[in-house]
C-alpha atoms as a PDB file:
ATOM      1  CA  UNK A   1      19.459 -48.186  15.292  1.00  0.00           C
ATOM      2  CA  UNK A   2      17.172 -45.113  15.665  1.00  0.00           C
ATOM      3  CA  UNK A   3      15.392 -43.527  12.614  1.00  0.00           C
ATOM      4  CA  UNK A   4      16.665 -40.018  11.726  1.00  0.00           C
ATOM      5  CA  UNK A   5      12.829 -39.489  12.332  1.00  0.00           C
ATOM      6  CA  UNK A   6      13.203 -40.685  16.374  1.00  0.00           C
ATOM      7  CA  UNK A   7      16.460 -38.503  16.485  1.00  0.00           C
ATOM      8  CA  UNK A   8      14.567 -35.293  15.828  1.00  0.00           C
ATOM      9  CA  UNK A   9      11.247 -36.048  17.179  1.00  0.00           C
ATOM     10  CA  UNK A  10      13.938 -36.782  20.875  1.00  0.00           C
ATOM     11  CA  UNK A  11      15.862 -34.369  20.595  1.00  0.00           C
ATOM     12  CA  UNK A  12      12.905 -31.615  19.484  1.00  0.00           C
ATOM     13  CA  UNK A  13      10.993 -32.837  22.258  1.00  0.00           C
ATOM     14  CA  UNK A  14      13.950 -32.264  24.932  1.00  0.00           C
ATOM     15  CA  UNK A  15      14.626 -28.764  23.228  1.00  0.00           C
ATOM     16  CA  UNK A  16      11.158 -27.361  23.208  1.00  0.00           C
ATOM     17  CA  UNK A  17       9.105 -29.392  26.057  1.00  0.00           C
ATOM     18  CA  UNK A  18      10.061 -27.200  29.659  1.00  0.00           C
ATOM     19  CA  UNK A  19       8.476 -30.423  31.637  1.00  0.00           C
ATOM     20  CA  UNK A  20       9.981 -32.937  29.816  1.00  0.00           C
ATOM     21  CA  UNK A  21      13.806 -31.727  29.442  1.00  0.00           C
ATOM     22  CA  UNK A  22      13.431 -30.775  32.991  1.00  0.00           C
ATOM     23  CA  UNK A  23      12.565 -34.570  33.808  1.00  0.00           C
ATOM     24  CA  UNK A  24      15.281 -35.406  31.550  1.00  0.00           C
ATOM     25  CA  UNK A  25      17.608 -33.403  33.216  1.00  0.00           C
ATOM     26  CA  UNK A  26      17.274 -34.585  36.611  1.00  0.00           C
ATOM     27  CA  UNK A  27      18.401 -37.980  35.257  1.00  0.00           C
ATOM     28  CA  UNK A  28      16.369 -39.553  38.570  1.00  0.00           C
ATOM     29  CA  UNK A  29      13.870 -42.514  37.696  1.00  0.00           C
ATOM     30  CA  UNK A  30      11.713 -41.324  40.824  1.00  0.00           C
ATOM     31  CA  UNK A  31      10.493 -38.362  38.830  1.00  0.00           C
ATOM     32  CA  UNK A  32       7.261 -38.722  37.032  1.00  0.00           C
ATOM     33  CA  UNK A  33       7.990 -38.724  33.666  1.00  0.00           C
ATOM     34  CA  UNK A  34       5.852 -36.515  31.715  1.00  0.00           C
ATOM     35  CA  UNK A  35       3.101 -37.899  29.584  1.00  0.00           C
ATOM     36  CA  UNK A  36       4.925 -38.150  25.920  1.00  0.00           C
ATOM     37  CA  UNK A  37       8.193 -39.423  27.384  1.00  0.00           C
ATOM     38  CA  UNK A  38       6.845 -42.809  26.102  1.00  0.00           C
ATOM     39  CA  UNK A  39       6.955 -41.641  22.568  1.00  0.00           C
ATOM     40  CA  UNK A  40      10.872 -40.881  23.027  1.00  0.00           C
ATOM     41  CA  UNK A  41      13.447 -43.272  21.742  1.00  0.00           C
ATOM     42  CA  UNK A  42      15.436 -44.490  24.790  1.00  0.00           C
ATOM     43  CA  UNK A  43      18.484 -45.219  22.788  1.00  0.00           C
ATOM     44  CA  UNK A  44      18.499 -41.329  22.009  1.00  0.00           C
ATOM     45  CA  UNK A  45      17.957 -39.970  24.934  1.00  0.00           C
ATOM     46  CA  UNK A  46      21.190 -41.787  26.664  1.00  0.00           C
ATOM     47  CA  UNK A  47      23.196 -40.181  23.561  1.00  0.00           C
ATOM     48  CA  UNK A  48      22.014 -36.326  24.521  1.00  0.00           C
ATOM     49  CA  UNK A  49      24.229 -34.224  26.487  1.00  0.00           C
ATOM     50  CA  UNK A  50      22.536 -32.968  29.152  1.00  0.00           C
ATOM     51  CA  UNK A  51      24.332 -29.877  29.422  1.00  0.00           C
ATOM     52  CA  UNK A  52      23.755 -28.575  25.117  1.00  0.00           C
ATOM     53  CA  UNK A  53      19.760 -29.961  25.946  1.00  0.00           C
ATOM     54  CA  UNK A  54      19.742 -27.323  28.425  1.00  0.00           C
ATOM     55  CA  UNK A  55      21.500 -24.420  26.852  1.00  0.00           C
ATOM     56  CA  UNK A  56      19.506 -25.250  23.197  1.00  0.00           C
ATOM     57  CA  UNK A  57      16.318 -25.166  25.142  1.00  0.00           C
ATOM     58  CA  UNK A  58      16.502 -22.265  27.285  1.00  0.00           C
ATOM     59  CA  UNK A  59      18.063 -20.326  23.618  1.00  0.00           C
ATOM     60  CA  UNK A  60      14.597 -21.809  21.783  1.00  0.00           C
ATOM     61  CA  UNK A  61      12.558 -20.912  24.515  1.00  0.00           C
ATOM     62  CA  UNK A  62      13.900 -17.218  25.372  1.00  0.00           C
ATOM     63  CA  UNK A  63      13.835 -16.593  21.557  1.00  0.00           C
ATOM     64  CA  UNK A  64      10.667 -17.761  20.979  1.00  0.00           C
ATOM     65  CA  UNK A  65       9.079 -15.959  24.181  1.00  0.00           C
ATOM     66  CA  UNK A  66      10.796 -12.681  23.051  1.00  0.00           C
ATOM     67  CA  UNK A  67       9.178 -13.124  19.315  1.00  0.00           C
ATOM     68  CA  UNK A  68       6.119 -13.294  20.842  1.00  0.00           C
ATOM     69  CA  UNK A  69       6.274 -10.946  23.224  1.00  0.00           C
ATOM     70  CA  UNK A  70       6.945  -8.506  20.419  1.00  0.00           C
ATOM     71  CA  UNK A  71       4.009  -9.209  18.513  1.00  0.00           C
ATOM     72  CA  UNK A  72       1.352  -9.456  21.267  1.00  0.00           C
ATOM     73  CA  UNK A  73       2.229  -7.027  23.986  1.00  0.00           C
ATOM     74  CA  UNK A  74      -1.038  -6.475  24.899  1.00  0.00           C
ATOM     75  CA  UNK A  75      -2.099  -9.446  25.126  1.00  0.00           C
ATOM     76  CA  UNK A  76       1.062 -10.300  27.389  1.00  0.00           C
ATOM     77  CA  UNK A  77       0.335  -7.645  29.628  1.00  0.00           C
ATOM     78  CA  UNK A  78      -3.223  -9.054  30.307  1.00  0.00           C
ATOM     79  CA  UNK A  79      -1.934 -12.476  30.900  1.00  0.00           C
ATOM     80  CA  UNK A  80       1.130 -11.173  33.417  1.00  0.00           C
ATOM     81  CA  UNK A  81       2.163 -14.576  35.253  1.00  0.00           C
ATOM     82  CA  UNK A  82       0.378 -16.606  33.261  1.00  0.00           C
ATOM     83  CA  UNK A  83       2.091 -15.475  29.763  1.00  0.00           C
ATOM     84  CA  UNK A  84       5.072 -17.403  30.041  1.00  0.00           C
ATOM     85  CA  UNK A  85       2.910 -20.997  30.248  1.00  0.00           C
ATOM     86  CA  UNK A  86       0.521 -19.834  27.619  1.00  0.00           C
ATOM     87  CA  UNK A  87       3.515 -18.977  24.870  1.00  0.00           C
ATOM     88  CA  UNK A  88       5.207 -22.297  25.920  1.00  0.00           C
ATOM     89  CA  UNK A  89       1.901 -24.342  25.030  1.00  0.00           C
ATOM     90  CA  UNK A  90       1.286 -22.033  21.633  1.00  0.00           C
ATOM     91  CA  UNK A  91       4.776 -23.833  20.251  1.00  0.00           C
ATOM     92  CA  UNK A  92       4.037 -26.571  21.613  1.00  0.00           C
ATOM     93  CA  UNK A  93       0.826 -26.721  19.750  1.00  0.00           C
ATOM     94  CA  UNK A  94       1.895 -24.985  16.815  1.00  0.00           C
ATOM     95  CA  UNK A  95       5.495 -25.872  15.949  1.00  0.00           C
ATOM     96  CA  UNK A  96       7.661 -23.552  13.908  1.00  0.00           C
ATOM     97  CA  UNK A  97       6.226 -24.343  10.100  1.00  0.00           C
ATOM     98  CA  UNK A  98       7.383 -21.362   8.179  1.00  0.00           C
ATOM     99  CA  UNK A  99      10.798 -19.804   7.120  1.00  0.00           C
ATOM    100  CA  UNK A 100       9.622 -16.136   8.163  1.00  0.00           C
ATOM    101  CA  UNK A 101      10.278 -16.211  12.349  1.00  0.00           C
ATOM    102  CA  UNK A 102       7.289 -13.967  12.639  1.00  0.00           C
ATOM    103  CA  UNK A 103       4.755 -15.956  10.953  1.00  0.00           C
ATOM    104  CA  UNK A 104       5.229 -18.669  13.204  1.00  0.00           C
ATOM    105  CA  UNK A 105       3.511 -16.519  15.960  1.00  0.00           C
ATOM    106  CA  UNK A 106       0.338 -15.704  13.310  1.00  0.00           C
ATOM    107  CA  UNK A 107      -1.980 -18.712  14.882  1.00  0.00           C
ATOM    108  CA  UNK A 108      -1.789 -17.249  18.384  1.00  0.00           C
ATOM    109  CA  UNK A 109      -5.547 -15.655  17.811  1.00  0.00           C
ATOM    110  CA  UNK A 110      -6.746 -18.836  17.138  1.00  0.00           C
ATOM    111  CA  UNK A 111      -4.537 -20.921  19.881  1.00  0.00           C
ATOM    112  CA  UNK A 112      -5.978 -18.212  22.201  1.00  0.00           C
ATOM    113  CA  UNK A 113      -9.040 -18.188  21.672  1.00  0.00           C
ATOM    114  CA  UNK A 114      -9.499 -22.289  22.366  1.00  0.00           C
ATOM    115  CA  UNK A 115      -7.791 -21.499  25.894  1.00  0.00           C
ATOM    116  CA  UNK A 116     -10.880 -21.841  28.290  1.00  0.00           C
ATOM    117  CA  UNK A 117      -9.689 -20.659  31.479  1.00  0.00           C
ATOM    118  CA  UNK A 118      -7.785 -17.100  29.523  1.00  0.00           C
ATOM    119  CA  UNK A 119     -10.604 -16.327  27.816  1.00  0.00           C
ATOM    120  CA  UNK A 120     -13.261 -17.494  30.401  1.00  0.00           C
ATOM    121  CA  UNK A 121     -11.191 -14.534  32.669  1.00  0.00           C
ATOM    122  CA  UNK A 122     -10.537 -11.994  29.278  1.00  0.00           C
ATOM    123  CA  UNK A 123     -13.174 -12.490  26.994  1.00  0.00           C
ATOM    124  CA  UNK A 124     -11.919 -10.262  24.748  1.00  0.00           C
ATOM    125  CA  UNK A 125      -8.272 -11.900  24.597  1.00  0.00           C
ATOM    126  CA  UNK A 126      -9.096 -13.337  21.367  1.00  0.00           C
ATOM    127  CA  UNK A 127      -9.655 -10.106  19.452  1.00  0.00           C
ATOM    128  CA  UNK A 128      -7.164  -8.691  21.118  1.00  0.00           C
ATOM    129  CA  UNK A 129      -4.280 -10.898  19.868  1.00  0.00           C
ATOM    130  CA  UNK A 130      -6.137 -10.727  16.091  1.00  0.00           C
ATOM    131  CA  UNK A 131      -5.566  -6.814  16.457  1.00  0.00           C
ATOM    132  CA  UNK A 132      -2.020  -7.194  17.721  1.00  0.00           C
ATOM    133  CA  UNK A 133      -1.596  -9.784  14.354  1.00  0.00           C
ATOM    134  CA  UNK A 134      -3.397  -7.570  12.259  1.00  0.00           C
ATOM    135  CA  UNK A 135      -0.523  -4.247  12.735  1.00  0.00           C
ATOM    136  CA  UNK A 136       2.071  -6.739  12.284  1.00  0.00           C
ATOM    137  CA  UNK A 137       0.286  -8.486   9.036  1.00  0.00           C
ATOM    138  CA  UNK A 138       0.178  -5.199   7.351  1.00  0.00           C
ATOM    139  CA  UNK A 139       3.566  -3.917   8.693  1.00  0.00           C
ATOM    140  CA  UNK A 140       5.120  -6.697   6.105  1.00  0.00           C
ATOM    141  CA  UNK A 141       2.487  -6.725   3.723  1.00  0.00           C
ATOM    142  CA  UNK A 142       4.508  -6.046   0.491  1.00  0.00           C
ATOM    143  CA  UNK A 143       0.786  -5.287  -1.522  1.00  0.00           C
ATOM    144  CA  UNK A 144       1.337  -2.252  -4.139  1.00  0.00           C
ATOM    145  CA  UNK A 145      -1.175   0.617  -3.010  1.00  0.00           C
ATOM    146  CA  UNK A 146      -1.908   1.641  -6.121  1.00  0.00           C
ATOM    147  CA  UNK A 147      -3.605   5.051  -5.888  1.00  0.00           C
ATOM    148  CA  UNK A 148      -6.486   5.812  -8.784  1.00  0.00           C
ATOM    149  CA  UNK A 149      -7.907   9.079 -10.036  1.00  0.00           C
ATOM    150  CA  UNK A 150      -8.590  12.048  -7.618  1.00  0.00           C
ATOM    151  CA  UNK A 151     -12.045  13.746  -8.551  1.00  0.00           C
ATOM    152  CA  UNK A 152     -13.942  15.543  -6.818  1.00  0.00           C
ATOM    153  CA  UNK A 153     -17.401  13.592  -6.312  1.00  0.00           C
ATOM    154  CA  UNK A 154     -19.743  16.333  -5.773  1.00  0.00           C
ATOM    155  CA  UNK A 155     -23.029  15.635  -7.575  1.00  0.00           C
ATOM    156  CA  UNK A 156     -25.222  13.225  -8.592  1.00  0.00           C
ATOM    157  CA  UNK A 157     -23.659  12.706 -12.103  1.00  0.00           C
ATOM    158  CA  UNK A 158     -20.191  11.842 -10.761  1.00  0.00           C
ATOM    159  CA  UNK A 159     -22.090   9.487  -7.749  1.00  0.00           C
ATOM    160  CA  UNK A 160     -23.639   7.400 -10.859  1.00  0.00           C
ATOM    161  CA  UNK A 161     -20.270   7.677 -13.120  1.00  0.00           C
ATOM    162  CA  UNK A 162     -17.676   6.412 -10.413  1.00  0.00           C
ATOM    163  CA  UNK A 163     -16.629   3.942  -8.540  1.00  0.00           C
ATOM    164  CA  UNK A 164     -14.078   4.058  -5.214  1.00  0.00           C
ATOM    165  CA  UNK A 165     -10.796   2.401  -5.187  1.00  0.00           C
ATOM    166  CA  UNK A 166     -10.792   0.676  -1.834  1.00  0.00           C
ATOM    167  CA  UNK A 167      -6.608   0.524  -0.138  1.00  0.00           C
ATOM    168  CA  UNK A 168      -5.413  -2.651  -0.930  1.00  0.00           C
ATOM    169  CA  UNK A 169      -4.091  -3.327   2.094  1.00  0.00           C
ATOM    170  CA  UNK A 170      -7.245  -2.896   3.929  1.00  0.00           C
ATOM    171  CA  UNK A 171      -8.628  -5.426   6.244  1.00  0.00           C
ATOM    172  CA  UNK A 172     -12.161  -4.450   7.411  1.00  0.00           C
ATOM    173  CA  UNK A 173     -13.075  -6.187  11.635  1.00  0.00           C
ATOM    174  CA  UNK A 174     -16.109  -6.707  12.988  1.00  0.00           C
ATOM    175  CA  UNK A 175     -15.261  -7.027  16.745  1.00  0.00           C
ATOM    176  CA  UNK A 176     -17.389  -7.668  19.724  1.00  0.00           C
ATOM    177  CA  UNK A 177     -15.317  -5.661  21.900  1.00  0.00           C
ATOM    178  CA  UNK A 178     -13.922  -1.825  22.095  1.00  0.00           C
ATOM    179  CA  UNK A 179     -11.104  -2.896  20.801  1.00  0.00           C
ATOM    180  CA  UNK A 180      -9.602   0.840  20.040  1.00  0.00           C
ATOM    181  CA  UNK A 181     -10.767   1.639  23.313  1.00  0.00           C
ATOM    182  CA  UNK A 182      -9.095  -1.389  24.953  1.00  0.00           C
ATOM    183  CA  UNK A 183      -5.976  -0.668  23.374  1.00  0.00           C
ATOM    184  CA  UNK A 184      -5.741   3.080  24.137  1.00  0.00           C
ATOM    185  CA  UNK A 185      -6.055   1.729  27.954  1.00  0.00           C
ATOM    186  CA  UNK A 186      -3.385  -0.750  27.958  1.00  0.00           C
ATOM    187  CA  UNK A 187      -0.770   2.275  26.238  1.00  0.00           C
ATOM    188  CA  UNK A 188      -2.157   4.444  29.262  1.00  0.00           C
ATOM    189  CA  UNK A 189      -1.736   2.730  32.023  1.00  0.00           C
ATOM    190  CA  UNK A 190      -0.048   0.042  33.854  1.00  0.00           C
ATOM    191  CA  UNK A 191      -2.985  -1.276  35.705  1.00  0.00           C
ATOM    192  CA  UNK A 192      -5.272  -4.153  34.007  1.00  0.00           C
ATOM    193  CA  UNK A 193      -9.034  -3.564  33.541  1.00  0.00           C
ATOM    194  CA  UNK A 194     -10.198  -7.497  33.315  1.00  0.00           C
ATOM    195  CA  UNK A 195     -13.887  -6.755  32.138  1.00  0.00           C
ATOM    196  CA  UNK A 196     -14.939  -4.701  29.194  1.00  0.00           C
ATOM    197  CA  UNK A 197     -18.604  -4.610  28.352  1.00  0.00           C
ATOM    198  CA  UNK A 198     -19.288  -5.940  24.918  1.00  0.00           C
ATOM    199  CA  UNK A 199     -19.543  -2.836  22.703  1.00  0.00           C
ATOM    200  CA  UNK A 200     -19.721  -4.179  18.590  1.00  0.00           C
ATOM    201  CA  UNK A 201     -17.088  -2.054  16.358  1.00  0.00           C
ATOM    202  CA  UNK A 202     -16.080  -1.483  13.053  1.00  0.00           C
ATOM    203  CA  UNK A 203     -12.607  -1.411  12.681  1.00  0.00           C
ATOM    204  CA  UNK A 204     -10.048  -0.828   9.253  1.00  0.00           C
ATOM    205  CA  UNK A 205      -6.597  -1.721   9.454  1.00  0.00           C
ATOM    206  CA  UNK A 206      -4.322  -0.702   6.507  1.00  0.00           C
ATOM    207  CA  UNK A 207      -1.152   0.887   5.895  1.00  0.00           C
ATOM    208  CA  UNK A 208      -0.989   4.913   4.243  1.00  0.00           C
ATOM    209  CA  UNK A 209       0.207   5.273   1.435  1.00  0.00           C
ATOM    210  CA  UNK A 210       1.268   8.581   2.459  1.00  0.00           C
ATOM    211  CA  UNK A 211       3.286   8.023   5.435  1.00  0.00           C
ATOM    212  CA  UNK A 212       3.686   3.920   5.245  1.00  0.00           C
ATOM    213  CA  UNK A 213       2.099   3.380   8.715  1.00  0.00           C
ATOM    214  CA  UNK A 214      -0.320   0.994   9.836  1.00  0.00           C
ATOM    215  CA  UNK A 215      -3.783   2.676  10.633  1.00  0.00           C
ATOM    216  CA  UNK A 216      -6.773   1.572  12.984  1.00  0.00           C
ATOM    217  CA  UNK A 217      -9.874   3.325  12.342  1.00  0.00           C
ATOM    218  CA  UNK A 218     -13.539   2.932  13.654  1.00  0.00           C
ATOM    219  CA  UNK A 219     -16.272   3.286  11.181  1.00  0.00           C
ATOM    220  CA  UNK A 220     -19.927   3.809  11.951  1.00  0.00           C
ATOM    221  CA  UNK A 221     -22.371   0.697  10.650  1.00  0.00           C
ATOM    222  CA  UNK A 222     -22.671   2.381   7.357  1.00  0.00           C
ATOM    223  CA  UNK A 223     -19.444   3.704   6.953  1.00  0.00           C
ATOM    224  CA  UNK A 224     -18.439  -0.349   7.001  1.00  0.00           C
ATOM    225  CA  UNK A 225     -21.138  -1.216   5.021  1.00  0.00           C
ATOM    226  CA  UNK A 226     -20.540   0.932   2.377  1.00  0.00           C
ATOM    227  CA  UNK A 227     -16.532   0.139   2.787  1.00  0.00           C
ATOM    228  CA  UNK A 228     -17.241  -3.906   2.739  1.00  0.00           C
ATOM    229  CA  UNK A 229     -19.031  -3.456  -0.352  1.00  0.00           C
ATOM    230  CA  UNK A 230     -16.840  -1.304  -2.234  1.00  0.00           C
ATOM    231  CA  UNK A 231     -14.121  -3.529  -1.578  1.00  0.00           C
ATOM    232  CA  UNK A 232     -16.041  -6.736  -2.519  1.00  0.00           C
ATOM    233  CA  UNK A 233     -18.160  -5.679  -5.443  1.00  0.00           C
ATOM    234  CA  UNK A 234     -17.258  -3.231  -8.059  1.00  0.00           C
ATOM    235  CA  UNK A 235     -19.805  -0.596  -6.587  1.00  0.00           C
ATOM    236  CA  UNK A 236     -20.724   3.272  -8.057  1.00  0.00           C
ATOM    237  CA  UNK A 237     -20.805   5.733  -5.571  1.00  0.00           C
ATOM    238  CA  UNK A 238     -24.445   5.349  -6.243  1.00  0.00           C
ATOM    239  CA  UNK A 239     -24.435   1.936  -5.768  1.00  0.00           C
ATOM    240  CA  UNK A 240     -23.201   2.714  -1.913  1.00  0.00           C
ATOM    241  CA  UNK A 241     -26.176   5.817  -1.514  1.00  0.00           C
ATOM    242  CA  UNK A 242     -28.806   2.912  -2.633  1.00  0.00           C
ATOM    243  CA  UNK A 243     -27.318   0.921   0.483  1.00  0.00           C
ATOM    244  CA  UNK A 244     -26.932   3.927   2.933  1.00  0.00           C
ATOM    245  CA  UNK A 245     -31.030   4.463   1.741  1.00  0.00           C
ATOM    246  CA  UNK A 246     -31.351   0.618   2.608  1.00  0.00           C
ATOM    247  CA  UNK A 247     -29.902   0.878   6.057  1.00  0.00           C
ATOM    248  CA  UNK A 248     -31.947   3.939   7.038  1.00  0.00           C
ATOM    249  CA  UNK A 249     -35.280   4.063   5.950  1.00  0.00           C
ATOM    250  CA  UNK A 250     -36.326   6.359   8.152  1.00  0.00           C
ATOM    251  CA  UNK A 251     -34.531   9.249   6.735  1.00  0.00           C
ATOM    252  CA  UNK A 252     -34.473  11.931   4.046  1.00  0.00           C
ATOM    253  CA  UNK A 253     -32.908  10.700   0.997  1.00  0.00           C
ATOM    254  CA  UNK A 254     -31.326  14.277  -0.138  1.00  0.00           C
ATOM    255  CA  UNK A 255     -30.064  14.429   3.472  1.00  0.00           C
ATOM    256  CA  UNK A 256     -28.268  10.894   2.506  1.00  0.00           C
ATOM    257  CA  UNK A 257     -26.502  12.050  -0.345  1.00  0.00           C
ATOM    258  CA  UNK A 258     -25.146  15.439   1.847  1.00  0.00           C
ATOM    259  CA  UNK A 259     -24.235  12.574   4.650  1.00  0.00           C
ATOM    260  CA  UNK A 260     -22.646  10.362   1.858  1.00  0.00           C
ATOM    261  CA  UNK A 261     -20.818  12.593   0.156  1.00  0.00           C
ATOM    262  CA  UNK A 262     -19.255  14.088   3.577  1.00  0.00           C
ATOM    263  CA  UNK A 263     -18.395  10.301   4.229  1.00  0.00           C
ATOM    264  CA  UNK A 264     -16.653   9.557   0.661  1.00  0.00           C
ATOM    265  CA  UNK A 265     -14.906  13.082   1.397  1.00  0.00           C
ATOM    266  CA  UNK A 266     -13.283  11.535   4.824  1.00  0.00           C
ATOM    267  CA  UNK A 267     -12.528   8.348   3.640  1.00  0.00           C
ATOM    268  CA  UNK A 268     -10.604   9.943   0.747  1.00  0.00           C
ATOM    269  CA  UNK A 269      -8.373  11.745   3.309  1.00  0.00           C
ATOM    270  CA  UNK A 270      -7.898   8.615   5.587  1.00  0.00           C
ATOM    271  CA  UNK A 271      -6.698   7.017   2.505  1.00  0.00           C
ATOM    272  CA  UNK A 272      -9.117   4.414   3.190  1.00  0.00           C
ATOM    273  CA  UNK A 273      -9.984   5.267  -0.702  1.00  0.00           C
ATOM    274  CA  UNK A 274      -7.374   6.052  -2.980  1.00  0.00           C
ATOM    275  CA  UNK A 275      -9.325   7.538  -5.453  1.00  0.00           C
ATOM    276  CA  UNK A 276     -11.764   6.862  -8.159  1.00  0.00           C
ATOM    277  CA  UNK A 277     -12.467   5.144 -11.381  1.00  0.00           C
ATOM    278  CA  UNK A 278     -15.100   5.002 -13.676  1.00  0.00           C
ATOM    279  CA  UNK A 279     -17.512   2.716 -13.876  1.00  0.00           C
ATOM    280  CA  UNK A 280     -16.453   0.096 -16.519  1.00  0.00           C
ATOM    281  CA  UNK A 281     -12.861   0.984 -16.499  1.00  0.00           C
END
């Protein structure tokens, strides 16, 4: 008698394998079975009806190609014909593990980028799909934005007595490509651009506190620098001028400060900080 375990493993593979419930289907021994029919129990597979394999699988495929679709777009408009085949192998490679439908799709970035040929042709497919994850990620993200004091830093005394309070929903990317700029195209137009120079970018995603939508924004070198270390080290606003100093030697140090505190200024409107604390607090 067949373990429970060869009943699902079977039946799972019928369901979610296109090649394999297609060879099972045709019910003709002169078809080349696919490479894991070996691992199916026999004595299962003459106890499936062939007609519920085929309706289950084509309702786990459609629903798992339209999940997916949802989430990366983008990325499924760069792929065209080849998007279909490349969502089949992601759940094939990365079963359903988690009781939230949409986190099943969060690995795709990863999957994607390991896909030699896509990314051989798209080099920037990879980031793409992390972006894609990324407005999704903090779509559901359930964090508390808990917004601190709002004071006006304005001199050197309040630069050495406060600290920012980063969003805690940001997530701060590093990307090779334009992604921003890659994105903008795709919403544009209908045709797809296959190259993109490499062009590094600083990008912020986070959700407003203010409005409760997901924001991209590009930030300059030290704009991220002085972002990354806010949100990793309890850093004074002077704390961040000692970097910006760091980063360009070159340049007047009063003229830093003037450049600084336009910078904390915008970030406090982006909501990228939500205000200040003091130092010790």
């Amino acid at each position: 008698m067949p373990s429970l375990r060869d009943i699902e493993k079977t039946v799972g593979t019928i369901w979610i394998d296109r090649k394999t419930r297609d060879w099972f289907l045709a019910g003709s021994p002169k078809k080349k079975a696919p490479q894991n029919a070996d691992e199916l129990n026999p004595d299962v597979l003459k106890e499936i009806d062939r007609k519920g394999a085929e309706l289950y699988g084509r309702l786990i495929n459609f629903g798992h190609y339209d999940l997916l679709c949802s989430i990366y777009p983008y990325c499924q408009k760069v792929l065209g014909k080849m998007w279909e085949l490349v969502a089949e192998q992601y759940f094939k490679d990365y079963p359903s593990d988690h009781y939230n439908l949409n986190k099943i799709c969060r690995h795709f970035p990863e999957f994607i980028s390991k896909c030699t040929e896509e990314m051989k042709r798209y080099p920037y497919l990879a980031e793409l799909a992390d972006y894609e994850w990324l407005e999704l990620e903090k779509v559901e993200d359930g964090t508390s934005i808990d917004k601190a004091e709002d004071v006006a830093i304005d001199s050197l005394e309040m630069i050495s007595l406060y600290s920012p309070v980063v969003n805690q929903t940001l997530t701060l990317r590093r990307y090779e490509y334009p992604i921003l700029e890659i994105t903008s195209h795709f919403e544009e137009t209908n045709k797809i651009r296959r190259k993109f120079e490499k062009e590094p970018c600083n990008v912020v995603i986070y959700r407003d506190p203010s409005t409760h939508k997901v924001r991209f924004i590009e930030l300059g070198n030290v704009a991220a620098a002085v972002v990354e270390k806010a949100q990793t080290e309890r850093s004074s606003y002077q704390d961040l001028l000692r970097l910006a100093i760091e980063m360009n030697p070159g340049k007047n140090p009063q003229d830093l400060v003037v450049q600084l505190l336009e910078l904390i200024e915008e970030l406090q409107t982006d909501n990228v900080f939500v205000g200040s604390s003091k130092k010790g607090d």
